[in-house]
Protein backbone atom coordinates (compact mmCIF):
# COMPACT_ATOMS: atom_id res chain seq x y z
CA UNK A 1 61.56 37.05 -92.43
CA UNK A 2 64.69 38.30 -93.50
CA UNK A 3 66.88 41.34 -92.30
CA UNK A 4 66.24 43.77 -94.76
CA UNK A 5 62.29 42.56 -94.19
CA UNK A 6 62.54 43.29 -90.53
CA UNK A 7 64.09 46.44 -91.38
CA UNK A 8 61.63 47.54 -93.61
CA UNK A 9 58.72 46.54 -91.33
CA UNK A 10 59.82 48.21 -88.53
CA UNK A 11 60.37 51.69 -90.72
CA UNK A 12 57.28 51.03 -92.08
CA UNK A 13 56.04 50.84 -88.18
CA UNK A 14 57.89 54.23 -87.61
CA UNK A 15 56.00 56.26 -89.85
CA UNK A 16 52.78 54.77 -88.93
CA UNK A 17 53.68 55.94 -84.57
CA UNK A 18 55.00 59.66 -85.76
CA UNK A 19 51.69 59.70 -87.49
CA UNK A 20 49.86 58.38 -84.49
CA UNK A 21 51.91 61.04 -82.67
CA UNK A 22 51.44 64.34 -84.54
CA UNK A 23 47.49 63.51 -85.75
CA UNK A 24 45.96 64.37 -82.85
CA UNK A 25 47.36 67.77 -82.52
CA UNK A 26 46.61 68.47 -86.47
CA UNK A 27 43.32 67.25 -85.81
CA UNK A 28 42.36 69.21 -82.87
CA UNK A 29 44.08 71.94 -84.12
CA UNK A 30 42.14 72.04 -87.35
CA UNK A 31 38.55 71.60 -85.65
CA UNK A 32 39.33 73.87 -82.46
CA UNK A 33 42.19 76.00 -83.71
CA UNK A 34 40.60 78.90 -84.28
CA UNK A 35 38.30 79.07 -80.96
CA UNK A 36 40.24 80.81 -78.16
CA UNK A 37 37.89 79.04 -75.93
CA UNK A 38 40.45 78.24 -73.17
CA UNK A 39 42.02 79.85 -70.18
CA UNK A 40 45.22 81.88 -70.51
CA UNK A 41 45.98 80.51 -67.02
CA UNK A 42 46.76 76.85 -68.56
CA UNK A 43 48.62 77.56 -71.36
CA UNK A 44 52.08 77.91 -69.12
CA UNK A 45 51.33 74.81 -66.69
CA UNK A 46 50.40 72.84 -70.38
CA UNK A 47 53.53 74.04 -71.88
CA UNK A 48 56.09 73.22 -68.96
CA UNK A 49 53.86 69.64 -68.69
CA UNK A 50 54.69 69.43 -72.79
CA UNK A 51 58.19 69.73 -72.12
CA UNK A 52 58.52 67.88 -68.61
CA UNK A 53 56.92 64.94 -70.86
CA UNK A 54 59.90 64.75 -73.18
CA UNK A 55 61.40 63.21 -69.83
CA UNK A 56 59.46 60.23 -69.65
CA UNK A 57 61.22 58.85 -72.77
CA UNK A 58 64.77 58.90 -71.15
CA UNK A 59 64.54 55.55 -69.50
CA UNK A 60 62.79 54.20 -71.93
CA UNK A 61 65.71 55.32 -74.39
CA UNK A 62 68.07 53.49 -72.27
CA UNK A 63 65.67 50.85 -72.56
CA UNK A 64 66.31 51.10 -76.26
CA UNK A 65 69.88 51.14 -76.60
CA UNK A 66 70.18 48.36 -74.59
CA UNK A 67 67.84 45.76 -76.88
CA UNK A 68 69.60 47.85 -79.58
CA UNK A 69 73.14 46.39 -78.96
CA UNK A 70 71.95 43.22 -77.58
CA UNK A 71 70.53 43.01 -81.34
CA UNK A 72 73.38 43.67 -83.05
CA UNK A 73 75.20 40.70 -80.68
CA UNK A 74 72.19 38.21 -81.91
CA UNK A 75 72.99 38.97 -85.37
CA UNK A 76 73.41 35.74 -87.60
CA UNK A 77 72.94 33.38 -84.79
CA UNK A 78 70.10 31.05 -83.69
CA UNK A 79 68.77 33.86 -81.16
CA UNK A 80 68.01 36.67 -84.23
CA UNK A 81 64.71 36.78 -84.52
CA UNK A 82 64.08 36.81 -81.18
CA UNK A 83 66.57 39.60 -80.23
CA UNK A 84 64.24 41.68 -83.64
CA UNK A 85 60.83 41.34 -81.47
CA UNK A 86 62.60 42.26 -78.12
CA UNK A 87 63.82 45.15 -79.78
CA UNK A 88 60.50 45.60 -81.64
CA UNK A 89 58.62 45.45 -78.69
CA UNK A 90 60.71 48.07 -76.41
CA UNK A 91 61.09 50.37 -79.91
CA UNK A 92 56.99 50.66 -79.89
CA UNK A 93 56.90 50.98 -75.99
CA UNK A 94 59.65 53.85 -76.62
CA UNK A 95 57.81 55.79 -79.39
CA UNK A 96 54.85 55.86 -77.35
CA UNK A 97 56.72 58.02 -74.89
CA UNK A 98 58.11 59.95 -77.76
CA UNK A 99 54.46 61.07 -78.44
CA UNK A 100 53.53 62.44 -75.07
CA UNK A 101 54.90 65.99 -75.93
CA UNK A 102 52.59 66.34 -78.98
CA UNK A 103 49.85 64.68 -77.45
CA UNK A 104 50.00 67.34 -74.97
CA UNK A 105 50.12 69.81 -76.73
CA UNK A 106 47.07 68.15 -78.68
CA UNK A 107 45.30 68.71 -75.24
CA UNK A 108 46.45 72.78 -75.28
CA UNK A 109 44.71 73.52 -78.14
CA UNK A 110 41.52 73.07 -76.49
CA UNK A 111 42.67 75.86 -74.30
CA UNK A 112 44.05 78.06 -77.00
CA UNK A 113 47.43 77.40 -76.61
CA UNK A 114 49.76 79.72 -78.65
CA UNK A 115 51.53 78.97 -82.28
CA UNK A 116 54.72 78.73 -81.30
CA UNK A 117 54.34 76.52 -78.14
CA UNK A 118 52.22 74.14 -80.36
CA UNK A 119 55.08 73.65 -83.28
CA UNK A 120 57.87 73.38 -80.50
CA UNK A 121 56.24 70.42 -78.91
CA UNK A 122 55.38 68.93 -81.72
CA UNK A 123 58.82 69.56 -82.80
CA UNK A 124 60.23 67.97 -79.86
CA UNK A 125 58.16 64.71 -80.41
CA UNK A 126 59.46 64.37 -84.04
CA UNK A 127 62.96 64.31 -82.54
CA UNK A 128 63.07 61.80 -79.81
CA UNK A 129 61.35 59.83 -82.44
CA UNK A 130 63.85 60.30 -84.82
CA UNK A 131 66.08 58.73 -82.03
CA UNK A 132 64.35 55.21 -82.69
CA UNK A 133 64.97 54.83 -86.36
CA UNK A 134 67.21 51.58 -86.59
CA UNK A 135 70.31 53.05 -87.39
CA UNK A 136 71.85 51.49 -90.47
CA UNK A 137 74.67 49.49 -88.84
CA UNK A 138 71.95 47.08 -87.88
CA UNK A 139 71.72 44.82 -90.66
């Protein structure tokens, strides 16, 4: 594959994880949204577990930035595509840890989790992924 193939794939592969990441909160949100079946008593503890989640993505970050720049020192030389698929690799473990906040908050629907403590954790996962786009230096 070329560069601007591996590029393309892997922003292509972006889309599909932020996706992954926000459909289970539209999802449950649209079946159970409406029900205020839940306990009020969760929906702090569920929020502060949202945001502590946002954490979990830090070392994997570093993680990130590491295979990043060890990409851009592989570029043009016999050891390219290998440094793409390391990066690859750590980039998908990375957005998976991206997703927790939304999938948490996914969870505090169920409970009848309020508006506003919904959009901000899904907000937050759309910006740590937003952190793994390949920036366009690389290539």
């Amino acid at each position: 594959m070329t560069r601007s193939q591996v590029r393309r794939s892997l922003a292509l592969e972006w889309w599909r994880f932020l996706a992954t990441a926000l459909a289970p909160l539209f999802v449950l949100n649209l079946l159970f949204g409406g029900a205020d079946s839940g306990s009020p008593v969760l929906h702090m503890p569920l929020f502060i577990g949202g945001l502590a989640s946002m954490f979990v993505s830090l070392p994997l970050f570093s993680n990130y930035k590491r295979n990043l720049v060890a990409t851009q020192a592989a570029l043009d030389t016999q050891a390219e595509p290998a440094a793409w698929i390391a990066l690859a690799r750590v980039r998908r473990l990375g957005l998976l840890g991206a997703a927790a906040p939304a999938w948490v908050a996914a969870l505090a629907v169920l409970t009848g989790l309020n508006a506003v403590a919904l959009i901000l954790l899904a907000l937050a996962s759309v910006v740590i992924c937003c952190l793994y786009r390949i920036p366009p230096q690389l290539g």
